[in-house]
Structure formats: C-alpha cells, structure tokens
C-alpha atoms as a PDB file:
ATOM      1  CA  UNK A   1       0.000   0.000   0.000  1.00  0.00           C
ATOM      2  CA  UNK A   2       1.450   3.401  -0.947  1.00  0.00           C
ATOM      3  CA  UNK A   3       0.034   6.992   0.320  1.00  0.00           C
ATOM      4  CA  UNK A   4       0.391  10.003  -1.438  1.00  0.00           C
ATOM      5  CA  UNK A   5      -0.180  13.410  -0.469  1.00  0.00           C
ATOM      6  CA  UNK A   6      -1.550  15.725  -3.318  1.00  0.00           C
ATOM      7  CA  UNK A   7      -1.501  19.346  -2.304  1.00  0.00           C
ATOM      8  CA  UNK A   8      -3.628  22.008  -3.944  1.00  0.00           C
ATOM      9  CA  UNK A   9      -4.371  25.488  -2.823  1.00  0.00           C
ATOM     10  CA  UNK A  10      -2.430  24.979   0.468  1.00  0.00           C
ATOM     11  CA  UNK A  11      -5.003  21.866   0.903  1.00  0.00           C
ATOM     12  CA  UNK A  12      -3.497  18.356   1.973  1.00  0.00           C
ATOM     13  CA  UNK A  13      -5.242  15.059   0.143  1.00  0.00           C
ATOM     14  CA  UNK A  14      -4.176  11.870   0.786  1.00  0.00           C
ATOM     15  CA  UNK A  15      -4.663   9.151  -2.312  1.00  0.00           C
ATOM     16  CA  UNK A  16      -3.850   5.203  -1.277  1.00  0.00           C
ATOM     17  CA  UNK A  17      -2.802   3.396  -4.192  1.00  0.00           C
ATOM     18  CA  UNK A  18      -3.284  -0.672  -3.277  1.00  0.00           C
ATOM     19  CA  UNK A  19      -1.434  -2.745  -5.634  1.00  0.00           C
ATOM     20  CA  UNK A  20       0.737  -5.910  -6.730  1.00  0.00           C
ATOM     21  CA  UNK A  21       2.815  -3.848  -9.437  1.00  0.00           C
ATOM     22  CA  UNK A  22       5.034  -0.841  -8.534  1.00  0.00           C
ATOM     23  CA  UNK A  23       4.190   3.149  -8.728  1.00  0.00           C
ATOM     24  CA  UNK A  24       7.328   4.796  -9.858  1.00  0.00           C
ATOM     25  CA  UNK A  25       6.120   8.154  -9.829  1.00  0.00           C
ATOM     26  CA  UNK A  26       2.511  10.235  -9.885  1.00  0.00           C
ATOM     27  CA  UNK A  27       1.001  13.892 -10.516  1.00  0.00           C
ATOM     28  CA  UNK A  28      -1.837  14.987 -10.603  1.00  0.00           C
ATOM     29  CA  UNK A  29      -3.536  18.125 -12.793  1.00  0.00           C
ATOM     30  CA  UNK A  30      -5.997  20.477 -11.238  1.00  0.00           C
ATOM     31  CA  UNK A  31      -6.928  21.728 -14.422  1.00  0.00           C
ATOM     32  CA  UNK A  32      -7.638  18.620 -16.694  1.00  0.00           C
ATOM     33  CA  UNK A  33      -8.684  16.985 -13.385  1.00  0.00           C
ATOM     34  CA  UNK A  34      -6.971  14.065 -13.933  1.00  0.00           C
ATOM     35  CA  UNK A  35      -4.470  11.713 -11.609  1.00  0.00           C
ATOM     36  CA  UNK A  36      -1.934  10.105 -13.369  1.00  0.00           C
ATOM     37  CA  UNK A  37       0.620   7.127 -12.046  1.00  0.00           C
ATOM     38  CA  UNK A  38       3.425   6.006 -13.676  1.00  0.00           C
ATOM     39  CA  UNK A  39       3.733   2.067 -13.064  1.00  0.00           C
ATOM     40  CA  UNK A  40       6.152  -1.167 -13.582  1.00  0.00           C
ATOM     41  CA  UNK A  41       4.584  -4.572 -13.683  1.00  0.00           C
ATOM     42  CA  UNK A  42       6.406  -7.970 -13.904  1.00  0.00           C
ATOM     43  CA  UNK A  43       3.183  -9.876 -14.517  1.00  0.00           C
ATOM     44  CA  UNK A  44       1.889 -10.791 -17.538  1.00  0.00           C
ATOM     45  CA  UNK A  45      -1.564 -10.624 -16.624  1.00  0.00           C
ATOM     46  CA  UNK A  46      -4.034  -9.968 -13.496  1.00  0.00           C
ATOM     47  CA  UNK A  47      -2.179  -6.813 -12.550  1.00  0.00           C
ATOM     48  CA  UNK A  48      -4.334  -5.181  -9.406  1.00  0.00           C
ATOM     49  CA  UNK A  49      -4.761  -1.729  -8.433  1.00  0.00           C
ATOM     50  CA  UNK A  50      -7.304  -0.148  -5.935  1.00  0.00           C
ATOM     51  CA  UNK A  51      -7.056   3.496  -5.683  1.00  0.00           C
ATOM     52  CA  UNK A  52      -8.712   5.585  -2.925  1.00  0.00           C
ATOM     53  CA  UNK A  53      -9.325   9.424  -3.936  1.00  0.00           C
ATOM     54  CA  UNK A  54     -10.949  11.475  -1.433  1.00  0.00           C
ATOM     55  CA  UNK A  55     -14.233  13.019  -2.930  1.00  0.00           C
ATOM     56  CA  UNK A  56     -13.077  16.672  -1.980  1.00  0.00           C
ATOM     57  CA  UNK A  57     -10.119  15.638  -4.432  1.00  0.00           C
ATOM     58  CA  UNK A  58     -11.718  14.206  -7.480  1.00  0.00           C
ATOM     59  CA  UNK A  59     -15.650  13.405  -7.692  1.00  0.00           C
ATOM     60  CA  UNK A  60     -17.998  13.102 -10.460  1.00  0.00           C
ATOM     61  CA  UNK A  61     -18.081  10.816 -13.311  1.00  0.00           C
ATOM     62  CA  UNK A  62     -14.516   9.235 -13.960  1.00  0.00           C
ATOM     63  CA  UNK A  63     -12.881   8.015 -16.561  1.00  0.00           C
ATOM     64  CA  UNK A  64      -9.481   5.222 -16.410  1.00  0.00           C
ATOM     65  CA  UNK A  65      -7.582   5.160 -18.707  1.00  0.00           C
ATOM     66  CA  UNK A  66      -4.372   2.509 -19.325  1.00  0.00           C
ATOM     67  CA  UNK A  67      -1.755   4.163 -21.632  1.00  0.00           C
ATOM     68  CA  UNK A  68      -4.342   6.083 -23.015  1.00  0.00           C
ATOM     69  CA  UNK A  69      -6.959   3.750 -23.540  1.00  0.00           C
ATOM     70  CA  UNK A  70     -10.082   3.719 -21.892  1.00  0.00           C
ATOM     71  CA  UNK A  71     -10.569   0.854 -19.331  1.00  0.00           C
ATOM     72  CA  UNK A  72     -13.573  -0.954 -17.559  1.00  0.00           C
ATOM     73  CA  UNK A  73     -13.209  -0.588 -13.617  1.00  0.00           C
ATOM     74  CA  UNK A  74     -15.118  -1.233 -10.497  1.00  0.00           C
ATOM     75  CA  UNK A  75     -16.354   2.098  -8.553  1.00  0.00           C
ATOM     76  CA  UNK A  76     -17.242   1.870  -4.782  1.00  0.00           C
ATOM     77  CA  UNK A  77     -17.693   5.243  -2.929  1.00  0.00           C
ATOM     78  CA  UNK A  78     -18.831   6.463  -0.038  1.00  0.00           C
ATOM     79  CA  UNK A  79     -19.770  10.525   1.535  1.00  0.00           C
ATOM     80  CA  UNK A  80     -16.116  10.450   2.004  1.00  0.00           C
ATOM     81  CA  UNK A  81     -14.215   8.579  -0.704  1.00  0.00           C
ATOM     82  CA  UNK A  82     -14.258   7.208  -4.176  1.00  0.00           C
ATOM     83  CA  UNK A  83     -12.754   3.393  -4.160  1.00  0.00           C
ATOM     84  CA  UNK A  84     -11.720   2.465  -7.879  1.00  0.00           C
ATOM     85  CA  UNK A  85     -10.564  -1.116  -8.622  1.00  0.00           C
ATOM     86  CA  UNK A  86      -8.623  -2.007 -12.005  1.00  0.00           C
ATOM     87  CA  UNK A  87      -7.325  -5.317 -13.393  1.00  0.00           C
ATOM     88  CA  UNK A  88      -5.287  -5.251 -16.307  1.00  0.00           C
ATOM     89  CA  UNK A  89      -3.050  -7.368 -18.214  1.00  0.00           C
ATOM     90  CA  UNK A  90       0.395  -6.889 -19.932  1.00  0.00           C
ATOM     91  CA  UNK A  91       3.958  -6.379 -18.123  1.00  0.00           C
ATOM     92  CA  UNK A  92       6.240  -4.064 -18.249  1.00  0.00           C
ATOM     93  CA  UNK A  93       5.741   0.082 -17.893  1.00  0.00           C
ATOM     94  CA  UNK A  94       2.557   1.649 -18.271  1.00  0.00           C
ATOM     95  CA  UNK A  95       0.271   4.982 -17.358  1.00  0.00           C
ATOM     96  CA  UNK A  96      -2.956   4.706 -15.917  1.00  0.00           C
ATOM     97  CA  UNK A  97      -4.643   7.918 -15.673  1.00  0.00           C
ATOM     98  CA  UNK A  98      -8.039   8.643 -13.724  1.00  0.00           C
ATOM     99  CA  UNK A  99     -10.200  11.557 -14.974  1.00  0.00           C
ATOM    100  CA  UNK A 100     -13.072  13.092 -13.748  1.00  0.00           C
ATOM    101  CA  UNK A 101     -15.406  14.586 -16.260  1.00  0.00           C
ATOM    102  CA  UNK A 102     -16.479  18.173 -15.705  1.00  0.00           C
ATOM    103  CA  UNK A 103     -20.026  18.080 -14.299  1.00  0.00           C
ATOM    104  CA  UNK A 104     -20.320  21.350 -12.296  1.00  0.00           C
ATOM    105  CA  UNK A 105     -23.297  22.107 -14.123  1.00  0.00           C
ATOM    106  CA  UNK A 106     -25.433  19.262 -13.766  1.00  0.00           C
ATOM    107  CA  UNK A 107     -24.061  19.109 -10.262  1.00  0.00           C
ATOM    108  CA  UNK A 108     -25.366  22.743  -9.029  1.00  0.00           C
ATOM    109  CA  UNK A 109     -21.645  23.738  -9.146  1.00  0.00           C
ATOM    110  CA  UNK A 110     -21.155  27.195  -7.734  1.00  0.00           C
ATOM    111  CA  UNK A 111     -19.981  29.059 -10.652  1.00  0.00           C
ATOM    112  CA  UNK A 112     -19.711  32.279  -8.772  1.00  0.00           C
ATOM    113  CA  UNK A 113     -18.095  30.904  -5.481  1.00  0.00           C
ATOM    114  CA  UNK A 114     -15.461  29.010  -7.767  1.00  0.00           C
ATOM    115  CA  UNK A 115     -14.262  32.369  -9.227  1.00  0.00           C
ATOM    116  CA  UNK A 116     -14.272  34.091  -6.121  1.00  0.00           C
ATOM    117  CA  UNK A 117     -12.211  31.456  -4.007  1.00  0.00           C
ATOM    118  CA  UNK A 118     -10.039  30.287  -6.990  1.00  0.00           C
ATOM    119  CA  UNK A 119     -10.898  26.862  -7.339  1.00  0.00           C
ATOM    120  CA  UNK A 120     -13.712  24.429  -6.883  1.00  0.00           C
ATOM    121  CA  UNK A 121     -11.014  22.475  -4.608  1.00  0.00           C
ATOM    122  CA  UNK A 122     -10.891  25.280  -1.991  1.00  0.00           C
ATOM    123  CA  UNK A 123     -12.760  25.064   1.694  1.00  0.00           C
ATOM    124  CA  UNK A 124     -15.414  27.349   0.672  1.00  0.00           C
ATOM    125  CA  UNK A 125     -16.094  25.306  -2.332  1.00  0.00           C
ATOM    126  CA  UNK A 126     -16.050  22.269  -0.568  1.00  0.00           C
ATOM    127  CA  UNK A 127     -18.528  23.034   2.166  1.00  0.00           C
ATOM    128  CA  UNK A 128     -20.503  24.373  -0.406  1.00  0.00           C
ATOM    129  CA  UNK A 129     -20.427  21.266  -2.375  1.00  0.00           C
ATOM    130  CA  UNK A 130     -20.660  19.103   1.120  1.00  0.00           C
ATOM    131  CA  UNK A 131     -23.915  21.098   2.100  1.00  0.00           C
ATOM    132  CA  UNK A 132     -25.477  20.529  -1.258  1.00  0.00           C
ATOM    133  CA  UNK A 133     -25.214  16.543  -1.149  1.00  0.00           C
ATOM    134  CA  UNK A 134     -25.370  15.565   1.800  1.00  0.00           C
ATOM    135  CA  UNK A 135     -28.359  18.073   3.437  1.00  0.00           C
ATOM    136  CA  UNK A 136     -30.450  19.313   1.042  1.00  0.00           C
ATOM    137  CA  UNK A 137     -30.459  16.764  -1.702  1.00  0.00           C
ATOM    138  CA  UNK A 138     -31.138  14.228   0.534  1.00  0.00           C
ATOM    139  CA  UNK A 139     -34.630  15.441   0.540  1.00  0.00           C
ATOM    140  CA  UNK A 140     -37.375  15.606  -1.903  1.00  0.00           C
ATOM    141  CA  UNK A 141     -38.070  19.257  -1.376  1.00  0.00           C
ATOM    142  CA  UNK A 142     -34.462  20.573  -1.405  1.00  0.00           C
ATOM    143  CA  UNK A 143     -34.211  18.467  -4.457  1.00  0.00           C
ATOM    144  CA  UNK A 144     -36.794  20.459  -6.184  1.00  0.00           C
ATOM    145  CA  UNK A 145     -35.432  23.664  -4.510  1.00  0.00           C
ATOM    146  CA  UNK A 146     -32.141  22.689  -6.270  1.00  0.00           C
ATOM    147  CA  UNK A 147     -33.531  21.736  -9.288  1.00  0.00           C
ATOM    148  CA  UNK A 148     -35.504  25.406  -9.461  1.00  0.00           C
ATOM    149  CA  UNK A 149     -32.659  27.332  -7.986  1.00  0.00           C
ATOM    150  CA  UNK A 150     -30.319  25.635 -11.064  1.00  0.00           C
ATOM    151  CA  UNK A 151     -32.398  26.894 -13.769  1.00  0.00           C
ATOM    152  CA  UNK A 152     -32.542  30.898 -12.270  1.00  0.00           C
ATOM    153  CA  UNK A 153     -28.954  30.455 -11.368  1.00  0.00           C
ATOM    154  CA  UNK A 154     -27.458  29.143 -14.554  1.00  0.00           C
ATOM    155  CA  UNK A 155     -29.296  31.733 -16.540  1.00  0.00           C
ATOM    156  CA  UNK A 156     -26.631  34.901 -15.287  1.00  0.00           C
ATOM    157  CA  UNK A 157     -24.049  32.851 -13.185  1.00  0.00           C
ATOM    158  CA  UNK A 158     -21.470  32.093 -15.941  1.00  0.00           C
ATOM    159  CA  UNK A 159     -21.339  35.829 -17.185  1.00  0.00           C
ATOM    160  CA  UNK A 160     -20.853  36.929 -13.661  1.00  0.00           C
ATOM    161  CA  UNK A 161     -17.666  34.307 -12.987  1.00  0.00           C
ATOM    162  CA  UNK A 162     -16.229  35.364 -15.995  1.00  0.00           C
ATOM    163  CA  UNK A 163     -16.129  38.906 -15.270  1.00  0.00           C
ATOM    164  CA  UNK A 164     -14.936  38.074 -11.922  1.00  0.00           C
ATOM    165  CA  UNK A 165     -11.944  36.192 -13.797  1.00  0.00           C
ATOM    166  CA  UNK A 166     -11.623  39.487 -15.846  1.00  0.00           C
ATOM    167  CA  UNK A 167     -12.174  41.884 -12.718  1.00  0.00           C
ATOM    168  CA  UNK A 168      -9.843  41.254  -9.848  1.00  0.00           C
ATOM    169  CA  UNK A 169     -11.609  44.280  -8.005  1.00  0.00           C
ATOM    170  CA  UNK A 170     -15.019  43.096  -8.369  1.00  0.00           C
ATOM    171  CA  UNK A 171     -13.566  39.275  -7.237  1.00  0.00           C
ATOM    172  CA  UNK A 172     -12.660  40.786  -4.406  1.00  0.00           C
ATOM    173  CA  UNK A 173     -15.957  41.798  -3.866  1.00  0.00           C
ATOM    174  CA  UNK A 174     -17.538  39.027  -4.732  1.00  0.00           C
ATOM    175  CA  UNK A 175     -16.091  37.273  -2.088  1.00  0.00           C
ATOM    176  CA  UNK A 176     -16.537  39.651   0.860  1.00  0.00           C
ATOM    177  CA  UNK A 177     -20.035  39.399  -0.243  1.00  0.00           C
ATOM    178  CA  UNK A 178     -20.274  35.896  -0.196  1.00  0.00           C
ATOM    179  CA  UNK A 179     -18.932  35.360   3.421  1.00  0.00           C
ATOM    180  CA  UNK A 180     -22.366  35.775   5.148  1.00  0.00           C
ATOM    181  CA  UNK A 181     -24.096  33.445   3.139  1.00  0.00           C
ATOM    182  CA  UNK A 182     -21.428  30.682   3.729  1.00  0.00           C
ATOM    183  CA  UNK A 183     -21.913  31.705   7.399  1.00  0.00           C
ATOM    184  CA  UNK A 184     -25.506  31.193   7.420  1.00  0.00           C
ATOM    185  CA  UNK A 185     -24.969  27.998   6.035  1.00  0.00           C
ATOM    186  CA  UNK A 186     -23.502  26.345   8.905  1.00  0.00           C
ATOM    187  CA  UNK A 187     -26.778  26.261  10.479  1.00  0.00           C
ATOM    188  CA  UNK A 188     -27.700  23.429   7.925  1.00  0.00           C
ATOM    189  CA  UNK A 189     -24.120  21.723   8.301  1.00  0.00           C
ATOM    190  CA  UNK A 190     -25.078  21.354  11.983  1.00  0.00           C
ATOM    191  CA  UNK A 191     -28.508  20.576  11.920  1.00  0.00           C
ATOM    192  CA  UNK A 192     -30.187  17.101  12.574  1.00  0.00           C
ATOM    193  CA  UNK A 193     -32.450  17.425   9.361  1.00  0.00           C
ATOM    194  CA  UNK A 194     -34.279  14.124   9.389  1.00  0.00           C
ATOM    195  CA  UNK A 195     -37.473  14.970   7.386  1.00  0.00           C
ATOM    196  CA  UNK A 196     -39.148  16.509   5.001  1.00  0.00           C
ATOM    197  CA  UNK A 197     -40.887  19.639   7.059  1.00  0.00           C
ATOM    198  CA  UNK A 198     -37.469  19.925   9.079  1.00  0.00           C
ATOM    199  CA  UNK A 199     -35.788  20.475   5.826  1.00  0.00           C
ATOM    200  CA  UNK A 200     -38.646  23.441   4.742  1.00  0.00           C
ATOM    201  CA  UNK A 201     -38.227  25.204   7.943  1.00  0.00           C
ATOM    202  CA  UNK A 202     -34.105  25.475   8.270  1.00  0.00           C
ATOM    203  CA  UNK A 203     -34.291  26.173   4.739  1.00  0.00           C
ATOM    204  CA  UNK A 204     -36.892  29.059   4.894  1.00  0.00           C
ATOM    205  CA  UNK A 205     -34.948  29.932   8.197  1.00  0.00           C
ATOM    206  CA  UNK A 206     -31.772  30.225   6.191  1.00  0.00           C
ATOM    207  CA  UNK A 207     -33.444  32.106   3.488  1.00  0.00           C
ATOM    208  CA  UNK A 208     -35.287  34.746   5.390  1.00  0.00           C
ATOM    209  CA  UNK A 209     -31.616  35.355   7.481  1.00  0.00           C
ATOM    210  CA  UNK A 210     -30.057  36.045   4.017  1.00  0.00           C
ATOM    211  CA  UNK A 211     -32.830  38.360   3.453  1.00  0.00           C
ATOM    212  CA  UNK A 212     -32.450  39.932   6.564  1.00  0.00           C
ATOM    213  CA  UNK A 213     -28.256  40.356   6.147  1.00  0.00           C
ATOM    214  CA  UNK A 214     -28.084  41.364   2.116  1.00  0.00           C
ATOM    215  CA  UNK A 215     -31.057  43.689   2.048  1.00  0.00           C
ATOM    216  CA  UNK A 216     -32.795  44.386   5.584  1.00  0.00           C
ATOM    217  CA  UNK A 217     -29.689  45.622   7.085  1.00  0.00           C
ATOM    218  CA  UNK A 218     -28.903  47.455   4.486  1.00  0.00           C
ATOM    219  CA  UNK A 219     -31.861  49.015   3.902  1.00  0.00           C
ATOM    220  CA  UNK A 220     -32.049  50.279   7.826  1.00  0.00           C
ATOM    221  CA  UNK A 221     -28.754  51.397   7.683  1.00  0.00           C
ATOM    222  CA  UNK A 222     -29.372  53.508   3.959  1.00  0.00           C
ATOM    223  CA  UNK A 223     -32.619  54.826   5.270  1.00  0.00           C
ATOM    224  CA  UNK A 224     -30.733  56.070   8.750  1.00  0.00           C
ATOM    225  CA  UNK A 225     -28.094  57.732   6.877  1.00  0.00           C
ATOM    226  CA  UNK A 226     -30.553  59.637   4.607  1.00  0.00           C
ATOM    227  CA  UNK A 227     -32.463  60.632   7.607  1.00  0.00           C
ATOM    228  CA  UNK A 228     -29.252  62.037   9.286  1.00  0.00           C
ATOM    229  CA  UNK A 229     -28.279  63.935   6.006  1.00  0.00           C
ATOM    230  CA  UNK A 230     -31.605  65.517   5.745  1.00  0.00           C
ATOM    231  CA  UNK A 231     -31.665  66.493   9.701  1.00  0.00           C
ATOM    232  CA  UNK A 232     -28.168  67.868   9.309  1.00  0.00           C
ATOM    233  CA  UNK A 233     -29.303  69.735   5.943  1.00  0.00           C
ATOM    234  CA  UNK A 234     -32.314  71.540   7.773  1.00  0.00           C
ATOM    235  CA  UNK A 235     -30.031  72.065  10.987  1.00  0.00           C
ATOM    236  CA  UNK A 236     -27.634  74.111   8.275  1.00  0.00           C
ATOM    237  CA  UNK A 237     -30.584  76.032   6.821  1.00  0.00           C
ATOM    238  CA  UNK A 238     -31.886  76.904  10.070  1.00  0.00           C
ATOM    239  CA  UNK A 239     -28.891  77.835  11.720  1.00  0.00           C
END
C-alpha cells in the first residue's frame, strides 16, 4: 500500500494506491482533473490496483484510462471517498490515468463561489459542495429547490464568474459578499435534518436570514443615513 499526499491550494489530500505492481512516480492536474501514475509490472496478466481518492479531491463521473486507452473498472464510494478497482493485463511500464469529467453544471456547481475562491477544490467550495449533497439533496423538497434554484442560477451565473476572472476588483468583492451566506450555512451543516418539514423550515430559516443580512440591514442602515443627512441639511438652513 502506498500513500500520497496531493496538495492544492495549500489543501493536503491523501490518495492510497493498493497494488501488486510498482508506482514509480505520480502527478496529478488540477486543471484537466486528472491523476496520473506512472507504473512497472512484472506480470503478464491480473495486474491489481485499488485506488482511494478522497471526494473533496476528485468526484464526479470518472474516466481510467491505461496508456491512453479507456478501461472498464469497479467504482465503490462512499460521503467520504471514491474506491476504484482495475485489473489489467500486460507487463512491463505503463500509465494509468483517472479523470473526472467536468459536471459542475449538472451538479449545481457554484460558478460564482469558484471564481471568487479560486478553485472548486478550496474550503469554501467544498462546504458548499458538502452542504449541497449531503443536506439538502437528501430530501425531496431541497431536491426540487435545487432543481428550481439551477435553472434561475445558470441563466446569469457564468457571465458573472467570468467577469470576476476578468475583474480582480469586483472578485474581491464578490467574495466579501459571499462570506455571510457561507456563514448562514452552517446552520444546515449542523442541523439534525431528518425529514421533510425539518428540511422546509431550516431552509426558509436560512433564506429569510439572508434576506435579513443582504437587504434588511442594508436598507435600515441607507434609510438612517438619509435621515441624518436631511436632519443635518435643515439644521444648516436653520442655523
């Protein structure tokens, strides 16, 4: 058994790589999203490999390929990890490359939050991600709240992450703005949501404190500032 610790955006991974050939070297790309080992076999056929990727690593759809073709393999995974098994035959050196296909769309991928914080890989991204599958899709109605919120977010989202890209002002931004709704959040990290009408009520809970932070607040503080202009404006005429 051989560990390997991948490191991207200051964040630690650890892969295990299970085998009866050896692993002479690895990398792994954050932008192709792909894991590559470079391996050395003396067996002419059965050679084993189980990898185990973390799911804040690599998850999604993946692909294996054994120098460069496409091969069948055996996915286990968990909330946690991804376990993927390969047999192969044919000694000597070879590549096997595992690739996960780019479904941030279909996923309810946070276009806006992955511009902001650099990479889907990073913390923010991650609790994001973590918050989506394992809370509120495990429901039927945050399910359809996902599936709505999708279709209205995908309709501007992409624009606004690539001016973000473009803008490193308005990232900034961005991000400062983002920090209260990732706070709010936690409440349905730490939440026992076991049904249904538990799931409606920390969700409208969740939305109506958003409401409250990103226009309430505002709105009290904009309306005392206008007052205080237009008391110190009569004080002036007055005077």
């Amino acid at each position: 058994m051989s560990k390997y610790m991948i490191t991207v955006d200051g964040q630690d991974y650890e892969v295990i790589f299970t085998s009866n050939f050896s692993i002479s070297s690895h990398t792994f790309s954050v932008s192709d999203r792909m894991l590559q080992f470079n391996i050395e076999t003396s067996l002419e056929s059965k050679n084993i490999g189980e990898i185990i990727i973390p799911r804040t690593l690599m998850d999604g759809e993946f692909t294996v390929l054994l120098d460069g073709k496409e091969i069948t393999y055996h996915l286990s995974d968990s909330t946690k990890v991804s376990v993927i098994s390969v047999i192969f035959d044919g000694k000597g050196k070879h590549t096997i490359d595992i690739i996960t296909n780019d479904v941030e769309h279909n996923s309810g991928g946070c276009l806006i939050a992955t511009a902001a914080f650099g990479s889907e890989l990073s913390p923010q991204i991650q609790f994001l991600r973590e918050v989506r599958d394992n809370i509120v899709l495990q429901t039927e109605s945050g399910t359809n709240f996902m599936v709505g919120f999708n279709q209205f977010y995908y309709s501007f989202s992409p624009a606004v992450a690539d001016y973000e890209r473009d803008n490193p002002t308005f990232k900034e931004i961005v991000k400062i703005t983002l920090t209260p709704l990732l706070t709010s959040l936690t409440l349905l990290h730490y939440a026992d949501i076991d049904s249904e009408y538990e799931m409606l009520g920390y969700g409208i809970g969740v939305i109506l404190l958003n409401i409250g932070m990103y226009f309430v607040v505002p709105a009290i503080i904009i309306m005392k500032i206008r007052k205080r202009v237009n008391i110190e404006k009569l004080d002036g005429k007055y005077a």
